[in-house]
Protein backbone atom coordinates (compact mmCIF):
# COMPACT_ATOMS: atom_id res chain seq x y z
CA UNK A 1 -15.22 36.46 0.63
CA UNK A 2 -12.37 35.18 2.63
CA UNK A 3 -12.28 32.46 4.78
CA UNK A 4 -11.54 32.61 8.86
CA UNK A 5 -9.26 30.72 10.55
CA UNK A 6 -11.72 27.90 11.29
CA UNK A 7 -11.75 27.40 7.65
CA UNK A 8 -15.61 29.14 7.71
CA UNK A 9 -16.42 31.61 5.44
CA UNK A 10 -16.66 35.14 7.18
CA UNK A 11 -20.35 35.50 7.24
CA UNK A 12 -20.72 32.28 9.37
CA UNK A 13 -17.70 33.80 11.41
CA UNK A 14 -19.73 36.43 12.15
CA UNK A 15 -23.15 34.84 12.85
CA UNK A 16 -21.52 32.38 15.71
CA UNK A 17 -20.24 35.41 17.07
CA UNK A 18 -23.63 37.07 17.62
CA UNK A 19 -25.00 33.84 18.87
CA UNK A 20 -22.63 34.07 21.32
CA UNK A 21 -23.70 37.63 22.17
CA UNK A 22 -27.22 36.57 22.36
CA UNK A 23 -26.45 33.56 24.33
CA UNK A 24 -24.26 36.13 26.97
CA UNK A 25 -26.88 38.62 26.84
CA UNK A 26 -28.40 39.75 30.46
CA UNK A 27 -32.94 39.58 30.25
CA UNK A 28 -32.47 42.60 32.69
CA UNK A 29 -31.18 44.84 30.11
CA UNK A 30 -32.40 46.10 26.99
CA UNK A 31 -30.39 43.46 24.77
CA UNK A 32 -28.82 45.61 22.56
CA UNK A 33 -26.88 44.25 19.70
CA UNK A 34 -23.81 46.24 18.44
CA UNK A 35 -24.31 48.18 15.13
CA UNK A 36 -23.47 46.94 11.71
CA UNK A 37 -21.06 49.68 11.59
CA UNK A 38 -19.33 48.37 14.80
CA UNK A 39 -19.39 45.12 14.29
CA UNK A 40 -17.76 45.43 10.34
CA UNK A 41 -14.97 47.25 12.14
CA UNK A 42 -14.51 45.00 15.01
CA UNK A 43 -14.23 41.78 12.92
CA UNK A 44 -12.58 43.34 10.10
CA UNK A 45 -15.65 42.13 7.56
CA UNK A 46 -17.36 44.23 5.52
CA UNK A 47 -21.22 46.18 6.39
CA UNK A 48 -23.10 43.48 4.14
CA UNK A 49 -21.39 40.05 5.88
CA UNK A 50 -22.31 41.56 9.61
CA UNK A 51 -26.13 42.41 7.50
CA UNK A 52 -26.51 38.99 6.24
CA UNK A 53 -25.74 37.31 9.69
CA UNK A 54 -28.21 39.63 11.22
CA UNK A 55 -30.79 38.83 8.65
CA UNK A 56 -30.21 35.01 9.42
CA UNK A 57 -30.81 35.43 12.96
CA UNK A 58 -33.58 37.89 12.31
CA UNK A 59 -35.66 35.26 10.28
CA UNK A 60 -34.91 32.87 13.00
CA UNK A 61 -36.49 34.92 15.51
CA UNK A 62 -33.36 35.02 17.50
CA UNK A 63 -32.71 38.73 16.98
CA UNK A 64 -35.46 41.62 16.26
CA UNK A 65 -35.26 45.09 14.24
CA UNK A 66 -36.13 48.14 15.34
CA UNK A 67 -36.52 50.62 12.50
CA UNK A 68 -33.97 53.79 13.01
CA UNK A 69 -32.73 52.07 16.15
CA UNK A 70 -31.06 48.72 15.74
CA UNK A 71 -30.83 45.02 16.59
CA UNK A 72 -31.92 43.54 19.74
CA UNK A 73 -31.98 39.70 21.52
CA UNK A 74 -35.12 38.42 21.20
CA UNK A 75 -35.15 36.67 24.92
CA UNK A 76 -38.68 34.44 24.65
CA UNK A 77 -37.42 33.33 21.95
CA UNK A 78 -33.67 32.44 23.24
CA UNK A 79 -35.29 31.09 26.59
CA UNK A 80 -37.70 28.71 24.86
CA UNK A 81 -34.97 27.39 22.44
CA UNK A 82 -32.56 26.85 25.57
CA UNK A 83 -35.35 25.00 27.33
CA UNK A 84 -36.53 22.79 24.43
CA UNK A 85 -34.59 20.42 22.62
CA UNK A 86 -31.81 21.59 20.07
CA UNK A 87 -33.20 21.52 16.71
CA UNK A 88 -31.31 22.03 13.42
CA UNK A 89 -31.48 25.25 11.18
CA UNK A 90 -33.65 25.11 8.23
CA UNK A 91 -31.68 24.16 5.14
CA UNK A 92 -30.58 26.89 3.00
CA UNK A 93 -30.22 29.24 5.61
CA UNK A 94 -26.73 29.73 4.52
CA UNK A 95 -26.41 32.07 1.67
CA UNK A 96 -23.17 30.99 -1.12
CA UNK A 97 -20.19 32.72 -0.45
CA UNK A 98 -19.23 35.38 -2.84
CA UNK A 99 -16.61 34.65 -5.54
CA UNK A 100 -13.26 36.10 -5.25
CA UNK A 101 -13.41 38.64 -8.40
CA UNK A 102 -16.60 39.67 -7.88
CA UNK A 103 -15.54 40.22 -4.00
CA UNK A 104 -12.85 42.15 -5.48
CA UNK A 105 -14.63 44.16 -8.23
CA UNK A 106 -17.26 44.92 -5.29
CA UNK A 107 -14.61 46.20 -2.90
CA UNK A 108 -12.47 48.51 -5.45
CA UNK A 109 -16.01 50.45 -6.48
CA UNK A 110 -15.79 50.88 -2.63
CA UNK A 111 -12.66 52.67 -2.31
CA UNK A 112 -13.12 54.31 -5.43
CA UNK A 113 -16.60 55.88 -4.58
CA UNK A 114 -14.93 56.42 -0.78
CA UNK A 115 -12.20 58.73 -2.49
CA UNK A 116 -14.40 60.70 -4.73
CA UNK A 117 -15.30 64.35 -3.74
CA UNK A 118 -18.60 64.12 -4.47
CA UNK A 119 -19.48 61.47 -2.45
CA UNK A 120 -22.96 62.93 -1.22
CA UNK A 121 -24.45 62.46 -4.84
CA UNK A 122 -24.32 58.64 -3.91
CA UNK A 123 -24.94 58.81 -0.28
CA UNK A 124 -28.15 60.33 -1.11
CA UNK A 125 -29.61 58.54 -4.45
CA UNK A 126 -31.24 56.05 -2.12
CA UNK A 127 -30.42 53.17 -4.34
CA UNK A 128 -31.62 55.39 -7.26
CA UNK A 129 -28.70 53.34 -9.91
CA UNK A 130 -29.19 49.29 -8.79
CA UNK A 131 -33.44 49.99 -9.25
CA UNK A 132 -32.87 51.11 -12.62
CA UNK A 133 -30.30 48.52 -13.15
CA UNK A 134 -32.63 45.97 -11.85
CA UNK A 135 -35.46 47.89 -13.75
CA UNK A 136 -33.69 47.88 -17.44
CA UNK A 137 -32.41 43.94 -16.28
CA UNK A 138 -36.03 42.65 -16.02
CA UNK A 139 -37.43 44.60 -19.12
CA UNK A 140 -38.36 42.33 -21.82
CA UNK A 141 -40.45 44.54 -23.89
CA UNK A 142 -43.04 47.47 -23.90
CA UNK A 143 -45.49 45.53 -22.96
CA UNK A 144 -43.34 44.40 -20.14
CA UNK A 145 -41.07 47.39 -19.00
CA UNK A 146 -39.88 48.47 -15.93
CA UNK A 147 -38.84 51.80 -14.59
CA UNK A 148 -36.61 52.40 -11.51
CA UNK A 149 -39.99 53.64 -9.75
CA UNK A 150 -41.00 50.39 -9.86
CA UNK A 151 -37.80 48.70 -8.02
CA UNK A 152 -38.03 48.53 -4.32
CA UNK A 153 -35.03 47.05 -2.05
CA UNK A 154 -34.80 45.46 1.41
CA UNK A 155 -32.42 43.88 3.60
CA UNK A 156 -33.98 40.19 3.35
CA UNK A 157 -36.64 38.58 1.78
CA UNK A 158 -39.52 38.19 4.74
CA UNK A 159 -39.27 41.89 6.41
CA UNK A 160 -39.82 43.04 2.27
CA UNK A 161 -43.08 40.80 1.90
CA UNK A 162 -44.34 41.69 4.88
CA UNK A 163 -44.44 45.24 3.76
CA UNK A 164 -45.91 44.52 0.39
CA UNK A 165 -48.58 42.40 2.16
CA UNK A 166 -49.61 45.49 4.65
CA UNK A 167 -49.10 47.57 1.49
CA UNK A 168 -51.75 45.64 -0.23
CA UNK A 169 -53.89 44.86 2.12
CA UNK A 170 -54.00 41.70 2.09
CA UNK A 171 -53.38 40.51 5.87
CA UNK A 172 -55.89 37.65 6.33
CA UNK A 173 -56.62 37.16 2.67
CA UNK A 174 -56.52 33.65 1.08
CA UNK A 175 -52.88 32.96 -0.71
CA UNK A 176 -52.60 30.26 -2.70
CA UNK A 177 -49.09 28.30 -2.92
CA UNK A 178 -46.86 25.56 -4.52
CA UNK A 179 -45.21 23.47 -2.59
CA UNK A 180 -42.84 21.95 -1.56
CA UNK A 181 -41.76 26.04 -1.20
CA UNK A 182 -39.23 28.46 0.21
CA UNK A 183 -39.48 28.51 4.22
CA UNK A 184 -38.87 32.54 3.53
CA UNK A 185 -42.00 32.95 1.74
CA UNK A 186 -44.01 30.88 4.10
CA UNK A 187 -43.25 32.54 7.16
CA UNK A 188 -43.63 35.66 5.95
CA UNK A 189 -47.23 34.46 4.58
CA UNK A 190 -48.07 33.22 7.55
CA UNK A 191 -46.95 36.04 9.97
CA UNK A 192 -49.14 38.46 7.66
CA UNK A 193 -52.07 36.15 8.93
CA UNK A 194 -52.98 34.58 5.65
CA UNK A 195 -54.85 31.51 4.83
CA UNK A 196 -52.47 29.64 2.95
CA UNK A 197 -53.50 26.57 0.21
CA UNK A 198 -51.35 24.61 -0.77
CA UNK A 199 -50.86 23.31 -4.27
CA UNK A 200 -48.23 20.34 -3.67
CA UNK A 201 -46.58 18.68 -6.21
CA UNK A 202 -47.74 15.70 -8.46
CA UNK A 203 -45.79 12.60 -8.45
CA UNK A 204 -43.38 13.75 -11.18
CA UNK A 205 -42.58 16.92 -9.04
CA UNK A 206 -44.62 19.21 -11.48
CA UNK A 207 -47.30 21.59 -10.97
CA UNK A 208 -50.74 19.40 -10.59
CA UNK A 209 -52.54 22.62 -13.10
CA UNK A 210 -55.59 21.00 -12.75
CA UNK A 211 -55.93 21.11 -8.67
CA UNK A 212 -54.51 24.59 -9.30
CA UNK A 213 -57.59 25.26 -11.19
CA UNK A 214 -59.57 23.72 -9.00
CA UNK A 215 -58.78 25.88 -5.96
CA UNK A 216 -58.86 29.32 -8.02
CA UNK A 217 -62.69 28.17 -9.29
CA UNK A 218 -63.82 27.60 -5.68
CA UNK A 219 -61.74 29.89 -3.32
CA UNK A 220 -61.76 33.84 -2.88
CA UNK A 221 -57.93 33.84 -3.93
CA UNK A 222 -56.30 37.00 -3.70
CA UNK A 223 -52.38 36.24 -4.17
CA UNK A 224 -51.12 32.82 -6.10
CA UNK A 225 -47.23 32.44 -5.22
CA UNK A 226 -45.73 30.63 -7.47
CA UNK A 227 -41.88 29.59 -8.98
CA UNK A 228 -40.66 31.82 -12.08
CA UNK A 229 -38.42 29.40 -13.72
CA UNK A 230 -37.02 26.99 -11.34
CA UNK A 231 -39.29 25.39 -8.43
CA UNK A 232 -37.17 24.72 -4.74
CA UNK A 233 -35.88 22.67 -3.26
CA UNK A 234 -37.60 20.39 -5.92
CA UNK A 235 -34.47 21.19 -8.34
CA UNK A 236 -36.89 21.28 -11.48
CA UNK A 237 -36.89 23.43 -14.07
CA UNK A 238 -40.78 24.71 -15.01
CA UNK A 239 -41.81 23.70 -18.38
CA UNK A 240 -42.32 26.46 -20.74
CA UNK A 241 -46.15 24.57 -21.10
CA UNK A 242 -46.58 24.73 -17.44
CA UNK A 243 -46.16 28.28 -17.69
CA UNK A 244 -48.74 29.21 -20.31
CA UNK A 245 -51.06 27.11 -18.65
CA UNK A 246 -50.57 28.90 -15.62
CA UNK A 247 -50.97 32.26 -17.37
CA UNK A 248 -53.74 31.29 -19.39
CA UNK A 249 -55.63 30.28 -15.95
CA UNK A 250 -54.74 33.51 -13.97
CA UNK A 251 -55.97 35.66 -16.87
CA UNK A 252 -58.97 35.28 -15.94
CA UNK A 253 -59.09 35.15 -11.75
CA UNK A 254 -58.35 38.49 -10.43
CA UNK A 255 -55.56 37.56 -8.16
CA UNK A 256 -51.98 38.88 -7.35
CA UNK A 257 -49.36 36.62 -8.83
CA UNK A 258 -46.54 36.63 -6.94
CA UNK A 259 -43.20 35.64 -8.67
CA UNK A 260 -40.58 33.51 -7.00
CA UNK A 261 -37.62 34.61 -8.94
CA UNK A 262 -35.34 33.49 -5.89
CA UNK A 263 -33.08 31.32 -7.53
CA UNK A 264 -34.02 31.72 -11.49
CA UNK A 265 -29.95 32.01 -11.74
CA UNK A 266 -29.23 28.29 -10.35
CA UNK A 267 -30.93 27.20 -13.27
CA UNK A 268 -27.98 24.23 -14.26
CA UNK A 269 -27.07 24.60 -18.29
CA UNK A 270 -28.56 27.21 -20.91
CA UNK A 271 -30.34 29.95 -18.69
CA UNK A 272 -33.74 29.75 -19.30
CA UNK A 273 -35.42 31.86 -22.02
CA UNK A 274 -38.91 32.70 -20.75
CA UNK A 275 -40.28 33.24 -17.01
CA UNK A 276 -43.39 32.90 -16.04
CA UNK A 277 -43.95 36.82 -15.55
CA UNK A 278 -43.64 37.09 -19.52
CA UNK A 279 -47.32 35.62 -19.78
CA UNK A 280 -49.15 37.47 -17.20
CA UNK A 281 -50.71 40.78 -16.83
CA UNK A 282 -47.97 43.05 -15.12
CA UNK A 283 -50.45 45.27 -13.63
CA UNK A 284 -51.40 42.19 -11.43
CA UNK A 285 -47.23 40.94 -11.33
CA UNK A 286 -45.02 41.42 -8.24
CA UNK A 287 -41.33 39.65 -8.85
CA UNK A 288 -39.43 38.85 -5.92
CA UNK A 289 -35.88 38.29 -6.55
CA UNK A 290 -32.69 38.42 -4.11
CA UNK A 291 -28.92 40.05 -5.16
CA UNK A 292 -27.57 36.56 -3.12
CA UNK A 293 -28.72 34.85 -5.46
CA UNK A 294 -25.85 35.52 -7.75
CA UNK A 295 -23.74 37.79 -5.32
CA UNK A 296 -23.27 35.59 -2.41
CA UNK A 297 -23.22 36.67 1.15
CA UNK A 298 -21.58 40.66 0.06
CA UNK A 299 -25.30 41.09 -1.48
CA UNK A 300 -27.89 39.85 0.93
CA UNK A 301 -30.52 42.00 -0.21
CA UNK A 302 -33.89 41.13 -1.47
CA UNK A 303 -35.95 43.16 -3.81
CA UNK A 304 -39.40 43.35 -5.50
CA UNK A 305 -40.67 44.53 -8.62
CA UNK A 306 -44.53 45.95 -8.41
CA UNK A 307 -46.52 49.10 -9.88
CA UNK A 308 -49.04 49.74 -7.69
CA UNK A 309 -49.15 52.63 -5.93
CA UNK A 310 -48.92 52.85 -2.07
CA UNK A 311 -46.32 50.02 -1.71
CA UNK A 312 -43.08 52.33 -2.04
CA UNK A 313 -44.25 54.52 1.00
CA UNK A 314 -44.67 51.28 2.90
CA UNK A 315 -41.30 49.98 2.06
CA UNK A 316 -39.87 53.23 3.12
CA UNK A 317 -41.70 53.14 6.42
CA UNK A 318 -40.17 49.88 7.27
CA UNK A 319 -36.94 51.62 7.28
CA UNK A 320 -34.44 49.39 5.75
CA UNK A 321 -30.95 49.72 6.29
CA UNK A 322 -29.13 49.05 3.38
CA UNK A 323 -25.64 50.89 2.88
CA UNK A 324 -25.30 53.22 0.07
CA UNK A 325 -21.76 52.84 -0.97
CA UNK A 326 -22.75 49.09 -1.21
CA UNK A 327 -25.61 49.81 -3.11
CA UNK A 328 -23.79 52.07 -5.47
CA UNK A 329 -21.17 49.15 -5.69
CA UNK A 330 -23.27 46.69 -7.18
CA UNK A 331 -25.32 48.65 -9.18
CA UNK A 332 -21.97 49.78 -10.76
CA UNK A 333 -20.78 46.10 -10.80
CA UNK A 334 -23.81 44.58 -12.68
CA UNK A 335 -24.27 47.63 -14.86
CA UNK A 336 -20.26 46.67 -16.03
CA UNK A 337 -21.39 43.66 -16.80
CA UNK A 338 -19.57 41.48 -14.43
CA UNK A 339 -22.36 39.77 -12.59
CA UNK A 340 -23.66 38.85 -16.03
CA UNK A 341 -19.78 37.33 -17.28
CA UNK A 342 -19.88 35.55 -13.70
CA UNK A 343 -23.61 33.81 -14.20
CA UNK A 344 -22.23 30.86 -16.35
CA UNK A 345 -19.15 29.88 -14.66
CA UNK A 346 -21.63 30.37 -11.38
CA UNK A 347 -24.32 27.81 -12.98
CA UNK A 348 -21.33 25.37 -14.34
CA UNK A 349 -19.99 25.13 -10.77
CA UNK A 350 -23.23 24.43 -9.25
CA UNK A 351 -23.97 21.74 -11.53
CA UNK A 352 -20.72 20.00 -10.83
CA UNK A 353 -21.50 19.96 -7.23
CA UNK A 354 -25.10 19.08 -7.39
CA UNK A 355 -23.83 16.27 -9.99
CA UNK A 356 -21.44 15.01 -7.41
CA UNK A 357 -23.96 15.36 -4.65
CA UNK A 358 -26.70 13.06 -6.44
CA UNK A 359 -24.23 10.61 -7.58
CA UNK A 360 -22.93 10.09 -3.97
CA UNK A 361 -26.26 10.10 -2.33
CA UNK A 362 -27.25 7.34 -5.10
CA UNK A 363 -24.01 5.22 -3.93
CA UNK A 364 -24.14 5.48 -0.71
CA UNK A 365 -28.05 5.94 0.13
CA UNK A 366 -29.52 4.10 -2.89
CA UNK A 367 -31.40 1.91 -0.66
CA UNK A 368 -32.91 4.80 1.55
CA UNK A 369 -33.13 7.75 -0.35
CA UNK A 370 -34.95 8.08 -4.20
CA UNK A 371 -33.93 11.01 -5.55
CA UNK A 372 -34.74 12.78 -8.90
CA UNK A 373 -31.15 14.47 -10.57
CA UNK A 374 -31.92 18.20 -10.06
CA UNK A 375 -31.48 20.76 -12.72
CA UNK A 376 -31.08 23.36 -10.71
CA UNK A 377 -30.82 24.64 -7.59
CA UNK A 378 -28.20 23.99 -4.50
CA UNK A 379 -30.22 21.03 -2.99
CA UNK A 380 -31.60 17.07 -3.68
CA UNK A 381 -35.30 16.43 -3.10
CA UNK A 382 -35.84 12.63 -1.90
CA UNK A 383 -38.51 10.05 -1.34
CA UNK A 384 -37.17 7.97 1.74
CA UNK A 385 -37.49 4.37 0.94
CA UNK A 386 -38.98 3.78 4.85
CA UNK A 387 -40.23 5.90 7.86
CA UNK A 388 -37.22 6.90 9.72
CA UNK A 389 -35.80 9.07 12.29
CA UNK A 390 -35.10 12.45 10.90
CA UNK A 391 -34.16 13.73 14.69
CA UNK A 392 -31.63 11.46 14.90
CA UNK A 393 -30.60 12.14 11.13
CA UNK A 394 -30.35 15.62 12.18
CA UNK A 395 -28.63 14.87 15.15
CA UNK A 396 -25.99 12.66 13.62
CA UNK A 397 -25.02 15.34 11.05
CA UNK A 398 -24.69 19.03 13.39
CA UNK A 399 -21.88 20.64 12.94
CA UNK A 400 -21.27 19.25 9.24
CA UNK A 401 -21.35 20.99 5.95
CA UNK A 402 -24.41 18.30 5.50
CA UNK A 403 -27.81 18.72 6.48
CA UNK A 404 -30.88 16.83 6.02
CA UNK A 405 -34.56 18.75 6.41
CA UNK A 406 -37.82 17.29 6.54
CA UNK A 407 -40.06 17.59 3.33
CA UNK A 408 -42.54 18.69 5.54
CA UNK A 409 -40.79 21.92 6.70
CA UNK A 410 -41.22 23.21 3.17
CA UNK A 411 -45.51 23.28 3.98
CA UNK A 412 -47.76 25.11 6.45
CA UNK A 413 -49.78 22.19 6.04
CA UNK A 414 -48.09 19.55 7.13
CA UNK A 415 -47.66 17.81 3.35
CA UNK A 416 -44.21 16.05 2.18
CA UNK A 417 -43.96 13.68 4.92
CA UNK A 418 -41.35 11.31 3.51
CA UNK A 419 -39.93 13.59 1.74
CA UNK A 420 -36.65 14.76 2.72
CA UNK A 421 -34.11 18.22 1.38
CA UNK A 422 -30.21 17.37 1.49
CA UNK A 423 -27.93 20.19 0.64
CA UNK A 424 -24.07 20.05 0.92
CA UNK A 425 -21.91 23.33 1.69
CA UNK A 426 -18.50 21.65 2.12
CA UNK A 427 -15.84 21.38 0.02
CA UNK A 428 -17.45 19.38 -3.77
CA UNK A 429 -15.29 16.03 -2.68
CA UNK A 430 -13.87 16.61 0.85
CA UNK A 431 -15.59 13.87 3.66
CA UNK A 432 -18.87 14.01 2.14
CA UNK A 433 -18.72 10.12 1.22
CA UNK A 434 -18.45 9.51 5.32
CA UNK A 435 -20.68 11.70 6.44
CA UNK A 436 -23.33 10.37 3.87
CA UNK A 437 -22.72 6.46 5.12
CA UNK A 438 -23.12 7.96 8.84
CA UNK A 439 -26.62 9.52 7.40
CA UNK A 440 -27.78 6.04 6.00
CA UNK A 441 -26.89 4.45 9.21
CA UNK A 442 -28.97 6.88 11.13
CA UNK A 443 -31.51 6.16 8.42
CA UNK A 444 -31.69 2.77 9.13
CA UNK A 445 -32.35 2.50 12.46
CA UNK A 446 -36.18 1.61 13.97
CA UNK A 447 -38.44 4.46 14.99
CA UNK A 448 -39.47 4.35 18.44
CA UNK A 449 -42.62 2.07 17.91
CA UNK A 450 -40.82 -0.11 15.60
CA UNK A 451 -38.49 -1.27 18.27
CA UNK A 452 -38.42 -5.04 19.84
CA UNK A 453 -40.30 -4.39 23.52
């Protein structure tokens, strides 16, 4: 994906230029948002990069969907955000931008579908190639296979869950999570009227197994959410133990186990050989994975693997826009095997940032911040070293490629106070060393009720 003139990448080109749509839009009118179609060819960007920003602003409640009739400014929510006090985005709200070649590979399956004769065979497979391609990719053995059938795609990762959670019935049903987790999964958790538990990490960021056990023994569980490989924003890898324990204790509760293969792919070194799915019943499984995970902003589409019947005509009712010839595109460009060629040089360059990342944050907020070295994962999970300020954290660092987030945003319940998320989307060493001494400084000053008077 290119970059704009502002030195941005396109997609966040795109999303300040809806804000300001929403911000200019009139509450006497019906708010309507221009098409993706219209906006790709206003801004020059392509149908996914104007779908991604929507999908931002969508999970922020800032925009809403209407199936079969577009995107629309969500004006309680714009008037209560202009009357209250600014507060920062959640982190990881950006997606990675998409490397040049496979930018490039995606974009030349474009025009070469676009000239073919034939074109209504792809316009109307409905995805048909990437499910089995994401089918075969996810197929282990035949105890574990996966058929197309199976494969269901959305346009982001909470609209999808909520449609699997009507699908199975299980609004107002007891979930039981891990935290600290995805905000994604949360909200959408929440918003389907679920009582949540929460499972938080041990001291050593690892799975406590036995409270784990403890809740599934006592509580009418009907869906345990919990990491595949790699647990964020803690940055750690599961142990192959942790997983067998985990599968040997759902084998016998009669609960939905629901997957988070959201990031399996940031995994830092060797990718991991075993998943937590390869333990479990798969007539019980549902895997939720994401095509930004590995293709950047140009594939900001969720899916979900599940065989239960029922949940496919759901899916479809939702009415998910997702463009065909972009579809077709990626299914072509993974089934090449260039997504797969891309993965390691993808995981080396993460770890080289994240390595930079912890070894600044260690120099320059060594005193404030304790941070474990992540192995995986686009983010540092601290332990600050004293209560502090996070507003004025915040505060100090809008606008940068830095952001700081509250452990506590990563819980419905409230846990992970003192516990803080940094992530860093600038350049690997360009003015991250400044911004990080401005953060300590911010850091250091007395809350409120510390203060002399």
């Amino acid at each position: 994906m290119g970059r704009c003139g502002r030195g941005e990448f396109a997609y966040q080109a795109v999303y300040r230029y809806i804000e300001a749509l929403i911000n200019q839009a009139d509450p006497s009118e019906e708010g309507r948002l221009p098409s993706l179609r219209d906006l790709a060819a206003r801004l020059k960007v392509s149908l996914a990069t104007v779908q991604n920003a929507y999908s931002l602003l969508e999970h922020q409640g800032r925009v809403r969907s209407v199936p079969k009739s577009g995107y629309f400014v969500a004006f309680e929510a714009r008037e209560r955000e202009q009357s209250a006090a600014p507060r920062p985005r959640p982190a990881f709200a950006l997606p990675m931008a998409t490397p040049m070649g496979l930018e490039r590979a995606l974009l030349a399956q474009e025009r070469r579908l676009s000239r073919q004769t034939g074109a209504s065979s792809w316009r109307s497979g409905e995805g048909a190639l990437l499910r089995h391609v994401l089918a075969a990719r996810y197929t282990r053995s035949s105890g574990h296979s996966w058929n197309a059938e199976h494969v269901h795609l959305a346009t982001d990762v909470q609209a999808l869950l909520e449609a699997l959670l009507r699908a199975l019935r299980l609004q107002g049903a007891t979930a039981v999570v891990a935290t600290p987790c995805c905000r994604r999964l949360l909200q959408a958790l929440r918003w389907a009227g679920m009582r949540v538990l929460e499972v938080p990490a041990g001291d050593d960021s690892a799975l406590d197994l036995e409270r784990l056990a403890q809740v599934l023994a006592r509580e009418p569980v009907a869906l345990v959410v919990l990491p595949s490989c790699l647990a964020t924003p803690l940055g750690r890898r599961v142990s192959y133990c942790d997983q067998q324990a985990v599968a040997r204790l759902l084998a016998d509760h009669p609960a939905w186990l629901l997957e988070n293969d959201l990031d399996s792919a940031h995994c830092f070194g060797e990718p991991p050989t075993m998943h937590l799915r390869d333990g479990v019943d798969i007539r019980r499984l549902l895997v939720l994975g994401s095509l930004e995970a590995t293709l950047g902003a140009e594939g900001p589409y969720a899916y979900l693997l599940c065989r239960q019947m029922g949940v496919e005509e759901a899916i479809a009712r939702r009415g998910f826009l997702i463009p065909p010839l972009r579809q077709q595109a990626i299914a072509l460009v993974c089934a090449k095997g260039e997504v797969e060629a891309w993965l390691p040089r993808l995981r080396s360059e993460l770890q080289a940032h994240m390595e930079h990342l912890f070894l600044q944050v260690e120099l320059c907020l060594g005193d404030r911040v304790v941070a474990a070295k992540p192995e995986g994962g686009r983010g540092i999970w601290g332990r600050l070293t004293q209560p502090a300020n996070l507003d004025e954290a915040q505060a100090v660092l809008a606008g940068t490629g830095l952001t700081i987030t509250p452990g506590e945003r990563f819980s419905l319940q409230g846990n992970h106070v003192g516990y803080v998320a940094l992530t860093w989307q600038g350049a690997p060493r360009e003015g991250l060393e400044p911004l990080l001494h401005r953060l300590g400084r911010a850091l250091a000053q007395p809350l409120a009720d510390d203060a002399p008077g």
